[in-house]
Protein backbone atom coordinates (compact mmCIF):
# COMPACT_ATOMS: atom_id res chain seq x y z
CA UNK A 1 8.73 46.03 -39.09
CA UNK A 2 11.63 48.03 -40.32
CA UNK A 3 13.01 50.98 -38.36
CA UNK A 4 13.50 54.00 -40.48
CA UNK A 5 14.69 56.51 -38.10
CA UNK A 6 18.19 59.12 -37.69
CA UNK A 7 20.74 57.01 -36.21
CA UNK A 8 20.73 54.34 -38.56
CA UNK A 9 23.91 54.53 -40.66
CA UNK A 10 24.45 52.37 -43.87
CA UNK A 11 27.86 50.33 -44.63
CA UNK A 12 29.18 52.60 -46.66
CA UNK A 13 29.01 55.34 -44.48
CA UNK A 14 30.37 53.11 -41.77
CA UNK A 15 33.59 52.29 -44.64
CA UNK A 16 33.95 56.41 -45.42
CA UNK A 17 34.38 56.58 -41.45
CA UNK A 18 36.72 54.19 -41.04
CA UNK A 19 39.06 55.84 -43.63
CA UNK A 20 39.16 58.68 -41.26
CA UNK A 21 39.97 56.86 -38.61
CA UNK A 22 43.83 57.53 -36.88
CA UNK A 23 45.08 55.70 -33.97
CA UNK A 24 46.09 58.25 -30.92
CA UNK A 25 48.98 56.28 -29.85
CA UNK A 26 50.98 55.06 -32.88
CA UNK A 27 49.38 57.65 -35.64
CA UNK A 28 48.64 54.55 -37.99
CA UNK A 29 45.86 54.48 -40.33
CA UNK A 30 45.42 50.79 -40.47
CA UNK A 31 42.67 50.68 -38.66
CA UNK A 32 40.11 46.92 -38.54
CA UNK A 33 36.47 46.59 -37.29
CA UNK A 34 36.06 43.48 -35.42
CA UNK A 35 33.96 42.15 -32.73
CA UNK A 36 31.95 45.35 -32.67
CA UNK A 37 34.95 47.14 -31.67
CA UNK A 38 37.57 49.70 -34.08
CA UNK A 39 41.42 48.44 -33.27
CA UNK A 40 44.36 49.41 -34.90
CA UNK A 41 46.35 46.51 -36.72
CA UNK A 42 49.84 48.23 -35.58
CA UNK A 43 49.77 48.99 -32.11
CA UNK A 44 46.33 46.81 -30.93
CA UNK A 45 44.76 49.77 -29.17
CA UNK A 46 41.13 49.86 -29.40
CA UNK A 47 39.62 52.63 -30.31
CA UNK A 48 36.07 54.35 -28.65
């Protein structure tokens, strides 16, 4: 049974989110999705 409901957000709207995405302590863009988690590839910090 598929769930069809408001919270469920598709890849690409995931992608268009992560281009938005700026890291607090270093101001770097370059920000990777991995392990469930948002990080930023210059500094490390995980983002919430």
């Amino acid at each position: 049974m598929a769930y069809v409901g408001g919270n469920v957000r598709s890849l690409e709207t995931v992608k268009r989110e992560d281009l938005n995405r700026e890291c607090p302590d270093c101001g770097s863009k370059d920000i990777e999705y991995a392990n469930e988690e948002f990080y930023c590839k210059k500094c490390g910090l995980v983002l919430d």
